[in-house]
N, C-alpha and C. Protein backbone atom coordinates (compact mmCIF):
# COMPACT_ATOMS: atom_id res chain seq x y z
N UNK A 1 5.12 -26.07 -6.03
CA UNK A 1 3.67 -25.87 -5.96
C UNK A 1 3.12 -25.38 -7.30
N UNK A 2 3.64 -25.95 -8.47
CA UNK A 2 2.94 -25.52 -9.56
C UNK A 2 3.85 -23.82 -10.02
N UNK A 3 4.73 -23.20 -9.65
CA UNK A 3 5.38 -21.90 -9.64
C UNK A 3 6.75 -22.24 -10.06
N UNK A 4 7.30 -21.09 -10.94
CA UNK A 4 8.73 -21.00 -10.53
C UNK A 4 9.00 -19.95 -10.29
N UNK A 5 10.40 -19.67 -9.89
CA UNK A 5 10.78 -18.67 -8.73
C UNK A 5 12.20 -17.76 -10.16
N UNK A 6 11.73 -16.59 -10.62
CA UNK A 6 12.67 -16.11 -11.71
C UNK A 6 13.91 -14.96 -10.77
N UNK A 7 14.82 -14.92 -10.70
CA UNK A 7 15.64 -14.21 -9.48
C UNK A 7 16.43 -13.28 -10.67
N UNK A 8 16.34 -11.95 -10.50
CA UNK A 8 17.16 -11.32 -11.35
C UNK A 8 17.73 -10.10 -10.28
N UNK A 9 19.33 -10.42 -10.47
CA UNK A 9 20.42 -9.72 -9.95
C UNK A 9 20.78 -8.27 -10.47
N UNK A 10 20.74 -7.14 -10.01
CA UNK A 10 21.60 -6.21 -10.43
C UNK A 10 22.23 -6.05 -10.11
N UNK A 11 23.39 -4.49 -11.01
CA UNK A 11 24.48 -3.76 -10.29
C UNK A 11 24.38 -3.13 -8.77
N UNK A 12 23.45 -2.85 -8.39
CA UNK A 12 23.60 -2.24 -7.31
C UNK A 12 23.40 -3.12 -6.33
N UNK A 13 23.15 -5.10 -6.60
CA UNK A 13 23.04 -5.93 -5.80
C UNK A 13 21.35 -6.12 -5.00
N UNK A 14 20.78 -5.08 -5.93
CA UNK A 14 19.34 -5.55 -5.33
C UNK A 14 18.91 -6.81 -6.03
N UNK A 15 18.02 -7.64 -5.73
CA UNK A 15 17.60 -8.77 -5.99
C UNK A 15 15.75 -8.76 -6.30
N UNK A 16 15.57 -9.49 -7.96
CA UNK A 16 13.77 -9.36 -7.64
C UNK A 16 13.74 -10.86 -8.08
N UNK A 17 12.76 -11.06 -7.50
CA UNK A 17 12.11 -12.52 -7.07
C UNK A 17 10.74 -12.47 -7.60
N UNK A 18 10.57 -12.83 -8.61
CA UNK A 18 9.26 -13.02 -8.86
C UNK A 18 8.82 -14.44 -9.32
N UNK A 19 7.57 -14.49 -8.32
CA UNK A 19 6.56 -15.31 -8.77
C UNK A 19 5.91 -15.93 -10.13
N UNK A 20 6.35 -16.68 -11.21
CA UNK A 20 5.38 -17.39 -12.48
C UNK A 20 4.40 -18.14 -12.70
N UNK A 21 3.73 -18.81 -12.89
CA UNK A 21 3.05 -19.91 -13.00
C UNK A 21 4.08 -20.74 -13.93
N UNK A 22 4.30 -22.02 -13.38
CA UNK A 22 5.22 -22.66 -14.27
C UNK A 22 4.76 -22.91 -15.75
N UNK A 23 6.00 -22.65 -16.61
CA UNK A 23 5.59 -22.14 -18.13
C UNK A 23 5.02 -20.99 -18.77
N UNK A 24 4.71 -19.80 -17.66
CA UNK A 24 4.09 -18.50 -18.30
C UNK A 24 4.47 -17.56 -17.78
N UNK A 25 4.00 -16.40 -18.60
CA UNK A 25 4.95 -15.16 -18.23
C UNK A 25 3.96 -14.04 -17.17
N UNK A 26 3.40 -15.18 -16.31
CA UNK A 26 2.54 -13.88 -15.40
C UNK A 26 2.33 -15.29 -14.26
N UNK A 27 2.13 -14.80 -13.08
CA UNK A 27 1.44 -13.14 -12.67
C UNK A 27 2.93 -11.87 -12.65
N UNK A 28 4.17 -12.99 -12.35
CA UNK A 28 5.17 -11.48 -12.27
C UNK A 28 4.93 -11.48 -10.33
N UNK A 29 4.88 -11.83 -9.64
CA UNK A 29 4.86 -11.57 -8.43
C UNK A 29 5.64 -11.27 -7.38
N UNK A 30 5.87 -9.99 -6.79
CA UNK A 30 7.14 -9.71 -6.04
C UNK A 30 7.12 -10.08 -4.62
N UNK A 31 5.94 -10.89 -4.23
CA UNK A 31 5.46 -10.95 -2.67
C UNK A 31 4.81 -12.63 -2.68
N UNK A 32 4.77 -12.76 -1.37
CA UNK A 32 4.26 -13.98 -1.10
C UNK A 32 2.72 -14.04 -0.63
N UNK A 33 2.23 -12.57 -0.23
CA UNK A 33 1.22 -12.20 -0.03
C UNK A 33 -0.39 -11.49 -1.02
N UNK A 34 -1.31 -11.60 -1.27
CA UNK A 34 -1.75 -10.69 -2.15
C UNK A 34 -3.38 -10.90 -1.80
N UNK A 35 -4.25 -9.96 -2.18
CA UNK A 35 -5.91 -10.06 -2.09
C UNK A 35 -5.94 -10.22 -3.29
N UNK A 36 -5.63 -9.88 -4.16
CA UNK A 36 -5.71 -10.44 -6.21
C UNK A 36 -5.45 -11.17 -6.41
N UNK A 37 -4.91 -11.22 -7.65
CA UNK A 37 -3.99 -12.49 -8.08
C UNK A 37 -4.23 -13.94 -7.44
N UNK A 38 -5.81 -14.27 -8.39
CA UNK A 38 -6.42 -15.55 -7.78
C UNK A 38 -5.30 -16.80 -8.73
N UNK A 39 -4.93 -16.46 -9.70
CA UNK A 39 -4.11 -17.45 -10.50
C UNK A 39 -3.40 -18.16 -9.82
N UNK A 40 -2.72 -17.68 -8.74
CA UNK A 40 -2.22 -18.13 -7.94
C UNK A 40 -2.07 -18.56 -6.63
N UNK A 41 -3.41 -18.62 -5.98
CA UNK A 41 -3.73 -18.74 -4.79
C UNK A 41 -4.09 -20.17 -4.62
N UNK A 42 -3.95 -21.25 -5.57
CA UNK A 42 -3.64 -22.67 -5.49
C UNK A 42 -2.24 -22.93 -5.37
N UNK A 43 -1.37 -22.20 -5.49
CA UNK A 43 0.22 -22.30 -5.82
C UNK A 43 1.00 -21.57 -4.54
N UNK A 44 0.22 -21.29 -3.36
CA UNK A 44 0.85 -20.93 -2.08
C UNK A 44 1.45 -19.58 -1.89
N UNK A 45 0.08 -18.77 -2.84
CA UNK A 45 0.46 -17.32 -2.56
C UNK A 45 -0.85 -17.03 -1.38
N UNK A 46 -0.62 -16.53 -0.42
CA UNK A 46 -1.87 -16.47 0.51
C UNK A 46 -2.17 -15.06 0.81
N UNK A 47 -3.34 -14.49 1.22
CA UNK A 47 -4.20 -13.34 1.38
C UNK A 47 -3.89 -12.99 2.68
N UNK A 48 -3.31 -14.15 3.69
CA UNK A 48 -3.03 -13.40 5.15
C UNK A 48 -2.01 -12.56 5.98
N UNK A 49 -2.56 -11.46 6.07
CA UNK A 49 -1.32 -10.45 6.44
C UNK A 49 -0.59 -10.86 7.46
N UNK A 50 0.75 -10.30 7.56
CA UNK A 50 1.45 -10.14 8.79
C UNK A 50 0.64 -9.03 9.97
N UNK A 51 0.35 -9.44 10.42
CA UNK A 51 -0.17 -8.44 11.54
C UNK A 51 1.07 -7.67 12.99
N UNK A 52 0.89 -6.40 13.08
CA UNK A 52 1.85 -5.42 13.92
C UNK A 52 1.09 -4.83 14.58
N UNK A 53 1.34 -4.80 16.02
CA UNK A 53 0.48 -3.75 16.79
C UNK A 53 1.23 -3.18 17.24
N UNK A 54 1.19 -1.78 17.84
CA UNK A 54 1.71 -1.14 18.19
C UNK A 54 0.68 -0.03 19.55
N UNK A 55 1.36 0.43 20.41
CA UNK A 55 0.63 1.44 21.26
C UNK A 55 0.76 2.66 20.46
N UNK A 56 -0.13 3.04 20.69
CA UNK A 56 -0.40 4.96 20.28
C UNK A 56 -0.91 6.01 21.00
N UNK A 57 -0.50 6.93 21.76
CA UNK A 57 -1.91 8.07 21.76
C UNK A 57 -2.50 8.62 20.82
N UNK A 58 -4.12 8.17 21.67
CA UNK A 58 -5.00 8.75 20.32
C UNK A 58 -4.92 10.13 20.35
N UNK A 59 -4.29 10.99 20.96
CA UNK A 59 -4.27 12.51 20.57
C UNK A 59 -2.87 12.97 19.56
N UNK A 60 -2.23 11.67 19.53
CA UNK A 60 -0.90 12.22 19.15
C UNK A 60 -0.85 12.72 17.68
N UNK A 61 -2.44 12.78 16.92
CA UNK A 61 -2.39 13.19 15.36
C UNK A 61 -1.53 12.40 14.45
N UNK A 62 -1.94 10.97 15.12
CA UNK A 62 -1.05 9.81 14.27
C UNK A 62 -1.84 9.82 13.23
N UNK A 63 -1.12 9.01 12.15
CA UNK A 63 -1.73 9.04 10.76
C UNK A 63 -1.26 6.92 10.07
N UNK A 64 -1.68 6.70 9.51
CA UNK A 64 -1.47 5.40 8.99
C UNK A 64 -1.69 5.47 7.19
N UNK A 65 -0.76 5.32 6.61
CA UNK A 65 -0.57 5.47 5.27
C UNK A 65 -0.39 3.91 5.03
N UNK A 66 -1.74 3.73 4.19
CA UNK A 66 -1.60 2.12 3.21
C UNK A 66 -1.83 2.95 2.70
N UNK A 67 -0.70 1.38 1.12
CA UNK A 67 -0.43 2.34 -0.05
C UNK A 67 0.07 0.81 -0.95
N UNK A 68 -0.12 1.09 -2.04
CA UNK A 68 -0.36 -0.05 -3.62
C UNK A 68 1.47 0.07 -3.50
N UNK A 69 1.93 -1.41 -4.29
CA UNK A 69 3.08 -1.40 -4.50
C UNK A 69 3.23 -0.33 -5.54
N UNK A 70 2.22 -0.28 -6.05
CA UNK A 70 3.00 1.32 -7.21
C UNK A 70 3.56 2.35 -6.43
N UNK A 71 2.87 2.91 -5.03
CA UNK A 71 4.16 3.42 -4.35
C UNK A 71 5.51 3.33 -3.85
N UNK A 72 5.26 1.76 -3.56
CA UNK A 72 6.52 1.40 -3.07
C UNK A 72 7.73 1.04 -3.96
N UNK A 73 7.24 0.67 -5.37
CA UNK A 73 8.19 -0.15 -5.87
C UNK A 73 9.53 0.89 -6.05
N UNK A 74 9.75 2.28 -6.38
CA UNK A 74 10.52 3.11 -6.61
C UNK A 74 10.70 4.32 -5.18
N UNK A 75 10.21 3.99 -4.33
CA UNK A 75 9.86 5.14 -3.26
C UNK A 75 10.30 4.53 -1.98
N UNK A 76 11.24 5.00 -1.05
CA UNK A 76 11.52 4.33 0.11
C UNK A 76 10.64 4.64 1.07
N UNK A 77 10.48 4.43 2.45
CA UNK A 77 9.85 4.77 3.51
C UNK A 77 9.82 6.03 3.71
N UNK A 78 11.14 6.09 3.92
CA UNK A 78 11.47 7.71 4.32
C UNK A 78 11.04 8.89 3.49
N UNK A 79 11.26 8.55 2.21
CA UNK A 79 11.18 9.73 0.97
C UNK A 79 9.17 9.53 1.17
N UNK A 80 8.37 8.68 1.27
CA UNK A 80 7.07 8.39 1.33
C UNK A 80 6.60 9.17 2.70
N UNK A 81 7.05 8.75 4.23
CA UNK A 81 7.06 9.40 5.10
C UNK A 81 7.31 11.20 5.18
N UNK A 82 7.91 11.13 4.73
CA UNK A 82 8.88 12.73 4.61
C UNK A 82 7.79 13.66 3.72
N UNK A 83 7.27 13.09 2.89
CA UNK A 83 6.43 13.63 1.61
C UNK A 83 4.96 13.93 2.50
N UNK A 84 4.62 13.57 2.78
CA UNK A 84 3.03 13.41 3.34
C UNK A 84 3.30 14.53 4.90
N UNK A 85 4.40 13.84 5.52
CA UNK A 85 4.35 14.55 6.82
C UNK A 85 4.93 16.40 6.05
N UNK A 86 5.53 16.46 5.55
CA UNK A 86 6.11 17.77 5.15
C UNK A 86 4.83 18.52 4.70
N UNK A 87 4.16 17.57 3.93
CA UNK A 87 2.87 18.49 3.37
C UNK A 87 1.83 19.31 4.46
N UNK A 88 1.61 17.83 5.77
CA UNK A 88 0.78 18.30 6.82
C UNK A 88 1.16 19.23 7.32
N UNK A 89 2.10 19.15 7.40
CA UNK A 89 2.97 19.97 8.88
C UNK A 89 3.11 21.84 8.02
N UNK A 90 2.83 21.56 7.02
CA UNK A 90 2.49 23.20 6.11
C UNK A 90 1.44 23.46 6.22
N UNK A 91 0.45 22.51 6.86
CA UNK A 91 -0.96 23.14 6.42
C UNK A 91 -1.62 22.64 5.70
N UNK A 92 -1.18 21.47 4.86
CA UNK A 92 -2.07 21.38 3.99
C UNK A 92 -2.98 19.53 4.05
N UNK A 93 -4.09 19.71 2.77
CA UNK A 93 -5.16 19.02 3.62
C UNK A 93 -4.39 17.05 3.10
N UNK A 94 -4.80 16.30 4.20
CA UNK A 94 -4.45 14.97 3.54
C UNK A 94 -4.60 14.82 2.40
N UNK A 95 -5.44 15.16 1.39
CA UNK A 95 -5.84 15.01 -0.30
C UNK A 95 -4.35 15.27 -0.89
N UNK A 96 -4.05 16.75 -0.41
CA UNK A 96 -3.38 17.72 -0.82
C UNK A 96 -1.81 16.42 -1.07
N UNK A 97 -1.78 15.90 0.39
CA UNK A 97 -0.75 15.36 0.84
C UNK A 97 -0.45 14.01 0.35
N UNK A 98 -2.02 13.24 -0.19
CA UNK A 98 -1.89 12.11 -0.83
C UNK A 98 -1.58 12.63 -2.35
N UNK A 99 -2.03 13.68 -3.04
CA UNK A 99 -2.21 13.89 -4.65
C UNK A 99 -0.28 14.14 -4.54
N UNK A 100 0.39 15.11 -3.65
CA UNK A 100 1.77 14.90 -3.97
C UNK A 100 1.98 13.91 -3.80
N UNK A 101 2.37 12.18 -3.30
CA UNK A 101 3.02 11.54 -2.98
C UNK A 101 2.46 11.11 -4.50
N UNK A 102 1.30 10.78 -4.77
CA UNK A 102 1.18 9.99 -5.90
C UNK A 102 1.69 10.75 -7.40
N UNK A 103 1.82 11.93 -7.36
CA UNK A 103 2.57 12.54 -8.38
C UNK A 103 3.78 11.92 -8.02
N UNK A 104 3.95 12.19 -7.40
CA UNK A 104 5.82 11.92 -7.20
C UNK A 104 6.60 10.15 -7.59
N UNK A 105 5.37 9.48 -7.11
CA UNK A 105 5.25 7.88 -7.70
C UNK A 105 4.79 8.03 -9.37
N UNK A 106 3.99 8.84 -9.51
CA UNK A 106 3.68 8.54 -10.81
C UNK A 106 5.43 8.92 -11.68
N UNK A 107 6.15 10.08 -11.34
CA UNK A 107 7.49 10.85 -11.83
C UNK A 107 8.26 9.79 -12.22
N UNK A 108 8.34 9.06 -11.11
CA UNK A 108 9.33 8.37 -10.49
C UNK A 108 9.27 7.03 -11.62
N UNK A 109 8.39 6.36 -11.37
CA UNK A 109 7.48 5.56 -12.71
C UNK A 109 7.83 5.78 -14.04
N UNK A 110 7.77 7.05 -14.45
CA UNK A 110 7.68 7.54 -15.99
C UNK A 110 9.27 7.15 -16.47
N UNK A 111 10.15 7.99 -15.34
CA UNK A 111 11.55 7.77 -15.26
C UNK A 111 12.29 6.04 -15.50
N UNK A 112 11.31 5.62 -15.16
CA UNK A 112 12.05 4.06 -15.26
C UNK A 112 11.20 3.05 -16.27
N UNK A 113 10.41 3.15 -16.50
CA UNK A 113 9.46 2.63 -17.11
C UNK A 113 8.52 3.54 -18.06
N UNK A 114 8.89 4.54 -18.72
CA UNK A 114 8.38 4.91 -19.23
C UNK A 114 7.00 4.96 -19.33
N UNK A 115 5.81 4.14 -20.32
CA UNK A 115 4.42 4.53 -20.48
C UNK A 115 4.14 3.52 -19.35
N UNK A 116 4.61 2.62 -19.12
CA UNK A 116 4.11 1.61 -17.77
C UNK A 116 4.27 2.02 -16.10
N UNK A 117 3.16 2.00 -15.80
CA UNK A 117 2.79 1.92 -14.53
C UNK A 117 2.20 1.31 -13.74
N UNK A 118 2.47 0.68 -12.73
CA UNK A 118 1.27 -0.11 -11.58
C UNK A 118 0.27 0.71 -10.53
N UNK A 119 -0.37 -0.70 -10.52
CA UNK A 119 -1.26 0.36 -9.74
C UNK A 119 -0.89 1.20 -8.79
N UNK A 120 -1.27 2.71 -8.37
CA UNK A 120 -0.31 3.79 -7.38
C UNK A 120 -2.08 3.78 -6.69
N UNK A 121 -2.53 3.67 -5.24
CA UNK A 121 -3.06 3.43 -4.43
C UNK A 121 -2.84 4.00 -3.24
N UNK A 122 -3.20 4.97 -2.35
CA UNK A 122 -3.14 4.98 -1.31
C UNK A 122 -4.38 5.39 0.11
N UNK A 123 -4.10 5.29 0.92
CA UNK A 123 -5.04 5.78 1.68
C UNK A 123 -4.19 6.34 3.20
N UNK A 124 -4.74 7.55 3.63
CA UNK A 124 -4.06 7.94 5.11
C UNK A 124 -5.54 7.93 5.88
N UNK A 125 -5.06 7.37 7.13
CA UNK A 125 -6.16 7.33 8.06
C UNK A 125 -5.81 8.00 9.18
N UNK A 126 -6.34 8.83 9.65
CA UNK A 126 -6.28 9.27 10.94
C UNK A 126 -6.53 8.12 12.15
N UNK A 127 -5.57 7.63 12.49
CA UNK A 127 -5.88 6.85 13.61
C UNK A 127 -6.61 7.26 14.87
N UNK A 128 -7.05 8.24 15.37
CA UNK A 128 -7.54 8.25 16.40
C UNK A 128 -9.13 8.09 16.12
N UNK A 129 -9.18 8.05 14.55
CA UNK A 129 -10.79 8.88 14.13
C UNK A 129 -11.24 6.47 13.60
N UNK A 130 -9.67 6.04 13.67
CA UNK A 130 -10.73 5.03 13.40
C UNK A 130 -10.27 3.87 14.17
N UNK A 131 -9.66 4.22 15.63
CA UNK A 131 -9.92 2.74 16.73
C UNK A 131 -11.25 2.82 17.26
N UNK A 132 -11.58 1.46 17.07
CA UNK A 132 -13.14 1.30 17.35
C UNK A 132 -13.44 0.38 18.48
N UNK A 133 -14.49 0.72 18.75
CA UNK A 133 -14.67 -1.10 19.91
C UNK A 133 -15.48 -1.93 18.95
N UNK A 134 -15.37 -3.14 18.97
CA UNK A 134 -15.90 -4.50 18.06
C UNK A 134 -17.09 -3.54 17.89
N UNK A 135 -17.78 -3.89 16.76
CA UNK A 135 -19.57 -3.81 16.33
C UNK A 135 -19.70 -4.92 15.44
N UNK A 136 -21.16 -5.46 15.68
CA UNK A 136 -21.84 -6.52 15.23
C UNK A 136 -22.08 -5.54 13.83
N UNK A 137 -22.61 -6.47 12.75
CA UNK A 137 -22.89 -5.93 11.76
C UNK A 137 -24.16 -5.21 11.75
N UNK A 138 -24.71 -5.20 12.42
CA UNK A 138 -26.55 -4.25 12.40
C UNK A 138 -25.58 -3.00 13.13
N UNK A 139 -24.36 -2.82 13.91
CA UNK A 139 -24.43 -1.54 14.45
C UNK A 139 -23.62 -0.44 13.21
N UNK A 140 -23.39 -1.17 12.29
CA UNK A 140 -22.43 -0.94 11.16
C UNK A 140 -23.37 0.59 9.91
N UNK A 141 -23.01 1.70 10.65
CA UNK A 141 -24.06 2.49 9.56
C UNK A 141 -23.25 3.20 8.48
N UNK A 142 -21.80 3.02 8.21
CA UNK A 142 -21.09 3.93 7.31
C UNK A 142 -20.37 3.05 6.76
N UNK A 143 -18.92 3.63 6.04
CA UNK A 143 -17.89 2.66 5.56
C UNK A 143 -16.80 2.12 6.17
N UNK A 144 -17.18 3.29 7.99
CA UNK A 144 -15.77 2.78 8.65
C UNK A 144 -16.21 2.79 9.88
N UNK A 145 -17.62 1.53 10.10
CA UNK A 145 -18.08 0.95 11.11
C UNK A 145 -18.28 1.89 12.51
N UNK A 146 -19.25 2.65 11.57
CA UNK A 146 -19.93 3.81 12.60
C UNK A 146 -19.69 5.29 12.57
N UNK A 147 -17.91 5.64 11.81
CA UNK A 147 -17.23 6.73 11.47
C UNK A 147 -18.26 7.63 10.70
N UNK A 148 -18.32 8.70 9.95
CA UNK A 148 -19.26 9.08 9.25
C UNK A 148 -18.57 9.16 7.86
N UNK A 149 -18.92 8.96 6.72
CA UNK A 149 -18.08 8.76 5.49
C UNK A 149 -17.34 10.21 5.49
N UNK A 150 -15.78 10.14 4.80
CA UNK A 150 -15.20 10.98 5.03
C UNK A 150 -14.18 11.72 5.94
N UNK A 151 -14.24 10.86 6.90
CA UNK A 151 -13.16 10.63 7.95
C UNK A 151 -11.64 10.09 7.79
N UNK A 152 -11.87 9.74 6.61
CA UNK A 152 -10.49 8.76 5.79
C UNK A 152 -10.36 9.63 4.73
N UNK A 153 -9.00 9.87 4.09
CA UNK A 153 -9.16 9.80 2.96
C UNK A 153 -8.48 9.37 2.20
N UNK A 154 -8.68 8.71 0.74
CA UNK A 154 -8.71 7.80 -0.02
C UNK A 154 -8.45 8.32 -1.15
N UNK A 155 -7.15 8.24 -2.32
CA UNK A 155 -6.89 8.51 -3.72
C UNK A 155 -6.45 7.29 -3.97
């Protein structure tokens, strides 16, 4: 589809797969998925997520952490999970809990890559504060379709 596929092996047997435009040295793509990276959205990289549902109680003080591959690329689930919940569970405020994880991505970053970094992105949502029932767009008065701004928060 106009791409080639660059596969580089390490010692520890992990494998990266990235995405080119055939003949150039970008986009660099580690996914088949993306909302950016229009260069390539003639070449069969597509914008549509995998979608997961899951049941929850809304009292259970669930939380939902999206987050930029700059978190992920050096950071497992667990060490990401572990970081945020350890912070709450002290007391302290989601900001508090997003500004450590993204220090800790930024550390982590410096360590391997020195002055280069990707984008580090995240957001925790309180899930109970944002299942909604459908709204038409006139019932739409905030940023999180009726929520009051600030209900999320966002670094």
């Amino acid at each position: 589809m106009g791409c080639e596929l660059d596969t580089d092996k390490y010692d520890d047997g992990a494998l990266d797969e990235r995405i080119f435009l055939q003949g150039k040295d970008y986009p660099g793509l580690l996914m088949t998925r993306s909302l950016g990276d229009l260069c390539v959205k003639t070449n069969g990289v597509i914008a549509e997520p995998e979608v997961a549902e899951w049941e929850c109680d809304p009292d259970s003080g669930a939380l939902l952490l999206l987050a930029s591959d700059g978190i992920w690329e050096f950071l497992d689930a667990d060490f990401v999970a572990r970081t945020i919940l350890d912070m709450i569970q002290q007391g302290a405020s989601t900001d508090a809990a997003l500004a450590k994880l993204i220090d800790a991505a930024r550390e982590v970053w410096k360590l391997h890559e020195q002055d280069y970094c990707d984008d580090i992105t995240a957001l925790l949502v309180p899930v109970h504060d944002c299942i909604l029932p459908a709204l038409s767009p006139k019932d739409v008065s905030s940023c999180w379709g009726g929520l009051p701004c600030g209900s999320c928060t966002v670094l």
